[in-house]
C-alpha atoms as a PDB file:
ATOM      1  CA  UNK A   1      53.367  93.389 101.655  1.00  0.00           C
ATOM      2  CA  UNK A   2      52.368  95.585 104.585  1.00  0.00           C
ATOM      3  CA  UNK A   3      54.505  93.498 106.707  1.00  0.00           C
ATOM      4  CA  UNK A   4      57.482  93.951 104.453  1.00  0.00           C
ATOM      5  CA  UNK A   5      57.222  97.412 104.706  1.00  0.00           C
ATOM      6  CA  UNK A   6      56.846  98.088 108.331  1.00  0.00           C
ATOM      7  CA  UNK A   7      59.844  95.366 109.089  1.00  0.00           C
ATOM      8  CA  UNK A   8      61.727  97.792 106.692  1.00  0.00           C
ATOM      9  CA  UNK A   9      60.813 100.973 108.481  1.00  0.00           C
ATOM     10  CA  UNK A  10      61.903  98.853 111.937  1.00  0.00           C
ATOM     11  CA  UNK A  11      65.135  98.405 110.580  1.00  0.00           C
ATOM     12  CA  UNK A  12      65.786 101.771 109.349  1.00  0.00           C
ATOM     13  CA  UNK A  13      64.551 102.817 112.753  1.00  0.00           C
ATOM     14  CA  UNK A  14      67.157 100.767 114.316  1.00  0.00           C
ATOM     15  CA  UNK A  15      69.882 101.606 112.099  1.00  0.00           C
ATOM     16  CA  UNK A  16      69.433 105.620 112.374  1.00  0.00           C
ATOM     17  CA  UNK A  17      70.159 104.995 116.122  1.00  0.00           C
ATOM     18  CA  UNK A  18      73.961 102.791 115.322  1.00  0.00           C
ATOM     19  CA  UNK A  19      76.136 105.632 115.808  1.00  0.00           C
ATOM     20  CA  UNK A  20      78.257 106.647 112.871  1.00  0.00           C
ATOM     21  CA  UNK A  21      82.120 106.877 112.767  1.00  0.00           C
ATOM     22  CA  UNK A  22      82.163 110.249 112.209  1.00  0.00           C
ATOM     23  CA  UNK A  23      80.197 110.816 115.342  1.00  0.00           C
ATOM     24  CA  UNK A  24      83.514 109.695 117.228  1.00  0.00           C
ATOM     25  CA  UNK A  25      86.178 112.206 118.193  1.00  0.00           C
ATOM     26  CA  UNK A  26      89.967 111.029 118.773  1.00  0.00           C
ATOM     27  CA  UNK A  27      91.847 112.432 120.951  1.00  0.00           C
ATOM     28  CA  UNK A  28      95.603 112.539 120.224  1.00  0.00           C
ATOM     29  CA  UNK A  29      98.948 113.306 121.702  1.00  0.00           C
ATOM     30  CA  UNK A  30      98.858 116.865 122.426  1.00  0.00           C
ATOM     31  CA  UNK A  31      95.645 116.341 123.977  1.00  0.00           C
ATOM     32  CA  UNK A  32      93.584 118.143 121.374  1.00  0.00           C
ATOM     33  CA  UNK A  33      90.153 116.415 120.213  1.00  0.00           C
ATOM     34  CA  UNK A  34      89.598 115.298 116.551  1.00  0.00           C
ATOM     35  CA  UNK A  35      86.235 114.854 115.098  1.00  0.00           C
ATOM     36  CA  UNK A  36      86.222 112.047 113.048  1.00  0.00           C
ATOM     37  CA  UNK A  37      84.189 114.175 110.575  1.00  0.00           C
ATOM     38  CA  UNK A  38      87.046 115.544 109.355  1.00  0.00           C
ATOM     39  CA  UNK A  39      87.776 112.341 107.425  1.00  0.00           C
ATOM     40  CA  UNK A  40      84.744 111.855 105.500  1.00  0.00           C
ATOM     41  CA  UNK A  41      85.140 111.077 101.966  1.00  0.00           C
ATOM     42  CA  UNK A  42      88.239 109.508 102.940  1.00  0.00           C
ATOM     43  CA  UNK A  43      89.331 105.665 103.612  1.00  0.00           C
ATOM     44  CA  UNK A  44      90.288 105.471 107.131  1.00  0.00           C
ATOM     45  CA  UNK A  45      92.861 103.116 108.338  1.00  0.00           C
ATOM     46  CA  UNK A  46      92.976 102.696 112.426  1.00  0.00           C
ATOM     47  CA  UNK A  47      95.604 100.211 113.509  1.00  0.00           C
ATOM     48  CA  UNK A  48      96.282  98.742 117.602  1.00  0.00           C
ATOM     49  CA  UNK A  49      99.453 100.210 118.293  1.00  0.00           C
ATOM     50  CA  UNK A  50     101.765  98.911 121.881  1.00  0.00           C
ATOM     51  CA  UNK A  51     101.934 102.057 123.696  1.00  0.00           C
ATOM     52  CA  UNK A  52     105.387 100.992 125.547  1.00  0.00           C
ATOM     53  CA  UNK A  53     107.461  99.909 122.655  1.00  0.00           C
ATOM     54  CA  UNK A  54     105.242 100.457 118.865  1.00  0.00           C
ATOM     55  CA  UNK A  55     106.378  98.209 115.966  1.00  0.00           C
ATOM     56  CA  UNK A  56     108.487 101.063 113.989  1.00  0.00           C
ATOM     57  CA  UNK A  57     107.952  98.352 110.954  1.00  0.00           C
ATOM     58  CA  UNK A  58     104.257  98.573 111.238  1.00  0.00           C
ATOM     59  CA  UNK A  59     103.990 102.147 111.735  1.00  0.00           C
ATOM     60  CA  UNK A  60     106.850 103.255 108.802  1.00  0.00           C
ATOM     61  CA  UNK A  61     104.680 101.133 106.392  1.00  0.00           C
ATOM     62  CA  UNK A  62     101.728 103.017 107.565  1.00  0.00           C
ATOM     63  CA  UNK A  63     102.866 106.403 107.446  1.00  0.00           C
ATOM     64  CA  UNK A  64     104.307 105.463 103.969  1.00  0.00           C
ATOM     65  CA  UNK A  65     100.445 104.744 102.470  1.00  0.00           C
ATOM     66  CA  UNK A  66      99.149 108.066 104.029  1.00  0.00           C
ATOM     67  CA  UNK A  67     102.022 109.587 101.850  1.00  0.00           C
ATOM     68  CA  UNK A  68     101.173 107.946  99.353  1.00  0.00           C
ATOM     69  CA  UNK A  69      97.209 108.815  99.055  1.00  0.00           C
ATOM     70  CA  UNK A  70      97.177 111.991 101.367  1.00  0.00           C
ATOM     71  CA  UNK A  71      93.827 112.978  99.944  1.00  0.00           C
ATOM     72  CA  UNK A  72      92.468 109.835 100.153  1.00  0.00           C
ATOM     73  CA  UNK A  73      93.490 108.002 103.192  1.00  0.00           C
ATOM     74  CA  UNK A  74      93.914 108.942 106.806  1.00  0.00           C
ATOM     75  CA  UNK A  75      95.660 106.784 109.029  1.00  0.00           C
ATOM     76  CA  UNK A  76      94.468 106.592 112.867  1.00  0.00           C
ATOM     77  CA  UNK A  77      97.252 104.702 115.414  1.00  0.00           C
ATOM     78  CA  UNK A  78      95.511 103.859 118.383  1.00  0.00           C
ATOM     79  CA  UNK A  79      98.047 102.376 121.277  1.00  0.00           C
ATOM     80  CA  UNK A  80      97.714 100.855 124.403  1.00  0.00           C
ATOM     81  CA  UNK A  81      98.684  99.027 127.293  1.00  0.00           C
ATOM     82  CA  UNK A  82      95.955  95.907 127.279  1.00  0.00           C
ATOM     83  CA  UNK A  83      98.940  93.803 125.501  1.00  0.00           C
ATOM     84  CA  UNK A  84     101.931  95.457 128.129  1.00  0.00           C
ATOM     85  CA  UNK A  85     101.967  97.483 130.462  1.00  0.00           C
ATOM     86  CA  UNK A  86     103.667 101.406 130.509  1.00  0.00           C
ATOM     87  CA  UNK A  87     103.482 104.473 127.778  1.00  0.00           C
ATOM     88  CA  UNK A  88     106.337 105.724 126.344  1.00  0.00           C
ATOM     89  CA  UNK A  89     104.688 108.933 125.693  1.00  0.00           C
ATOM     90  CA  UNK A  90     108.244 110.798 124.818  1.00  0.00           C
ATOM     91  CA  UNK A  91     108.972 108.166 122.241  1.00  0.00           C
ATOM     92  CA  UNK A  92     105.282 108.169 120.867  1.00  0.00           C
ATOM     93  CA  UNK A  93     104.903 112.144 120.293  1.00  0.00           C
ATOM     94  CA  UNK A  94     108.758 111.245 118.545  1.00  0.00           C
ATOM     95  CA  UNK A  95     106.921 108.766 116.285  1.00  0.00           C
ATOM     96  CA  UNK A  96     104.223 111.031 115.389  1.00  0.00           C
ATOM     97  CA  UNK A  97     106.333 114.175 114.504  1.00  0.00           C
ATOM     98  CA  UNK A  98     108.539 111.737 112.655  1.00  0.00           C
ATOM     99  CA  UNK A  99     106.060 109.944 110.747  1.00  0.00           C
ATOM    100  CA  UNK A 100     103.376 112.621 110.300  1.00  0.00           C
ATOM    101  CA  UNK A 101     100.758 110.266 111.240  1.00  0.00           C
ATOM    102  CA  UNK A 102      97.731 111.074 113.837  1.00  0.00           C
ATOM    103  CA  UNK A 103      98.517 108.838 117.133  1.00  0.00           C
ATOM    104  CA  UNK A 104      95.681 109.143 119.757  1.00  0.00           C
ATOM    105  CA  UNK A 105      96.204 109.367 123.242  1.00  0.00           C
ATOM    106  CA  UNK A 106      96.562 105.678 124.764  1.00  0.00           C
ATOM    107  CA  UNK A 107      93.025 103.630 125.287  1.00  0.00           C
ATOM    108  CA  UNK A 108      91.987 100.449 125.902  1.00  0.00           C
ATOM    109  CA  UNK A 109      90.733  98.116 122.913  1.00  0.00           C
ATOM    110  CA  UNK A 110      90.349  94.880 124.704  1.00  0.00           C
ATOM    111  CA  UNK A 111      86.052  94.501 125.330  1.00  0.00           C
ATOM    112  CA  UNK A 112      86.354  95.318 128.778  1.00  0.00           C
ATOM    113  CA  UNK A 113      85.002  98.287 131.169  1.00  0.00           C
ATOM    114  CA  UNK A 114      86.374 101.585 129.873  1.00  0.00           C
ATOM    115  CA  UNK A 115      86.296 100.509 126.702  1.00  0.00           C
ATOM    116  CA  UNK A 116      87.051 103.802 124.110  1.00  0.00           C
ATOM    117  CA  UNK A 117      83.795 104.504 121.764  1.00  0.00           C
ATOM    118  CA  UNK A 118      85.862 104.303 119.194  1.00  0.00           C
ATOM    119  CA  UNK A 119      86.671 101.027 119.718  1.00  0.00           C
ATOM    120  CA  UNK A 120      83.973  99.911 121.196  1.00  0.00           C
ATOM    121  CA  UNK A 121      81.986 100.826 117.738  1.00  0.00           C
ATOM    122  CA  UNK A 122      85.063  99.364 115.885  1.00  0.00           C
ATOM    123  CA  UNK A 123      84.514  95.536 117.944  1.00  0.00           C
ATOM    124  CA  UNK A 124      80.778  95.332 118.234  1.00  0.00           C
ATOM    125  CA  UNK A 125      78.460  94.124 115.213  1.00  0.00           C
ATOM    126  CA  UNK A 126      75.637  96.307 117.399  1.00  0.00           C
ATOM    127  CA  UNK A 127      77.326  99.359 116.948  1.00  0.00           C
ATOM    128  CA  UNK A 128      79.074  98.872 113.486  1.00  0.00           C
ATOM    129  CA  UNK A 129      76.733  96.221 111.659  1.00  0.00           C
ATOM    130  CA  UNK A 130      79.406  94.070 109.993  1.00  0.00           C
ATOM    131  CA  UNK A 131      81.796  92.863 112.123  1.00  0.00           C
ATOM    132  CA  UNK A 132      81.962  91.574 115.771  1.00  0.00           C
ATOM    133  CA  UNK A 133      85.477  90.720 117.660  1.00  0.00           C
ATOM    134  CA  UNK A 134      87.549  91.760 120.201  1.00  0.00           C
ATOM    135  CA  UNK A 135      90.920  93.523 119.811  1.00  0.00           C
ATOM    136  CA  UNK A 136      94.176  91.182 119.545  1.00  0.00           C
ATOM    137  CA  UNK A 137      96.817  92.724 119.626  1.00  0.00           C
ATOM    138  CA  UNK A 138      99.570  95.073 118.159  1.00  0.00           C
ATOM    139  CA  UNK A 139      99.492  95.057 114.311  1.00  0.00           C
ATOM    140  CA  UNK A 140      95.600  94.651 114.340  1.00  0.00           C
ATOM    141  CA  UNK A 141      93.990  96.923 111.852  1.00  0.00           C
ATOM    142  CA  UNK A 142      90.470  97.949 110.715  1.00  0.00           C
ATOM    143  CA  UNK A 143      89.375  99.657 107.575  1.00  0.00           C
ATOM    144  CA  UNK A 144      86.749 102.083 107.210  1.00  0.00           C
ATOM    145  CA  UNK A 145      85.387 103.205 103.655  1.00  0.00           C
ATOM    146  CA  UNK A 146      84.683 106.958 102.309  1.00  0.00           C
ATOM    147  CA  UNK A 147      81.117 106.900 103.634  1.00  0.00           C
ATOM    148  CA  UNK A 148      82.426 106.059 106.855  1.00  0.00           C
ATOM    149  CA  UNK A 149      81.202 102.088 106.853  1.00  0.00           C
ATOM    150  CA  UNK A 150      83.449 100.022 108.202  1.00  0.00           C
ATOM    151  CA  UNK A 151      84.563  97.362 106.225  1.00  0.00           C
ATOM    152  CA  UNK A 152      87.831  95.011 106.998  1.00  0.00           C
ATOM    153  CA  UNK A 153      88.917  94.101 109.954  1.00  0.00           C
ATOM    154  CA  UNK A 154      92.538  92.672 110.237  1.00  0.00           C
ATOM    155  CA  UNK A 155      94.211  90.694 112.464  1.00  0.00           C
ATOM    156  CA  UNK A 156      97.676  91.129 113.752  1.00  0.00           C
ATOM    157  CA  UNK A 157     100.509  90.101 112.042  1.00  0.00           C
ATOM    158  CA  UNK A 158      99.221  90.287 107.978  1.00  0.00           C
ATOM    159  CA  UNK A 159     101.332  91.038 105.335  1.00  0.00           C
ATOM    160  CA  UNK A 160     101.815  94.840 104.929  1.00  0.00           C
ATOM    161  CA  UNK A 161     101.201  94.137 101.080  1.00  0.00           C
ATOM    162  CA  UNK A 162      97.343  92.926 101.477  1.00  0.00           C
ATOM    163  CA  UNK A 163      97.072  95.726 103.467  1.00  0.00           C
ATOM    164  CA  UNK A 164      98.011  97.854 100.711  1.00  0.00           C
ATOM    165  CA  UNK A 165      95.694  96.177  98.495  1.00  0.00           C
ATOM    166  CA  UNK A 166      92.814  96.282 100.695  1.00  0.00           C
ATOM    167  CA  UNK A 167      93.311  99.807 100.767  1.00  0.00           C
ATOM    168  CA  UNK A 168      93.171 100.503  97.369  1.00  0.00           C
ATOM    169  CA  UNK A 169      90.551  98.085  96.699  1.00  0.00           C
ATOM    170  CA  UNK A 170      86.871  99.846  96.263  1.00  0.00           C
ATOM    171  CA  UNK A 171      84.361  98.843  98.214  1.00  0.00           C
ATOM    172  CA  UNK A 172      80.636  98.582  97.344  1.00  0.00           C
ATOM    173  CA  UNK A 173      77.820  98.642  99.871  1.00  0.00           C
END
């Protein structure tokens, strides 16, 4: 029994020290820094984004969700140039004012040196505790829950209608 209890008080040790989500900032076009925080009680969808050319597809069908459950969903696009090379930063800020959806600054995503927090926390089971993989491309989305757990990752190229579901789906710890 004592051992039970002091292997549980080593584990809540070491999970008090994974970071949170909401400990993150994003940082998007404009240059202006976003606390995750602000998000909290709210799903949070962050998808892999090309930073040259974006899939308008991908990014309409997102946008379209955040309309559809503004209070309960934010939608993150992260994009980069690990897949391509170049930013199209004109026709990104475009996108964004179009779309109404928060588009960071380009990062890389690949697990590599100079690897974003974000995404580093987002790839690596250490950091996150449920899922461990490396970015894969453009379309590539991961799902975080209202208490800021994250809990889907998806690879590129699935069906925008099991995202939807996955979405609306409630999640139990």
């Amino acid at each position: 029994m004592k051992l039970f209890f002091t292997s549980l008080l080593i584990l809540s040790a070491l999970l008090s020290d994974t970071p949170s989500f909401y400990q993150f900032n994003v940082v998007n076009l404009e240059g202006k820094s976003i606390s995750c925080a602000a998000f909290k009680g709210r799903k949070v969808l962050i998808a892999v984004s090309n930073a040259t050319n974006p899939s308008m597809s991908l990014l309409n069908y997102l946008s379209s969700l955040q309309q559809a459950l503004p209070k309960t969903l934010a939608v993150i696009v992260i994009p980069t140039t690990d897949f391509n090379s170049g930013i199209n930063a004109n026709g990104l800020k475009a996108v964004q004012s179009r779309l109404n959806i928060l588009i960071t600054q380009p990062v890389k995503v690949k697990k590599q040196e100079g690897q974003s927090e974000l995404v580093y926390w987002l790839t690596h089971f250490g950091a996150n505790s449920h899922f461990d993989n490396n970015a894969n491309g453009e379309g590539q989305v991961f799902l975080i829950n209202e208490k800021g757990i994250l809990y889907g990752v998806l690879s590129s190229g699935v069906p925008n209608d099991v995202i939807g579901q996955l979405i609306n789906q409630n999640v139990k710890e």
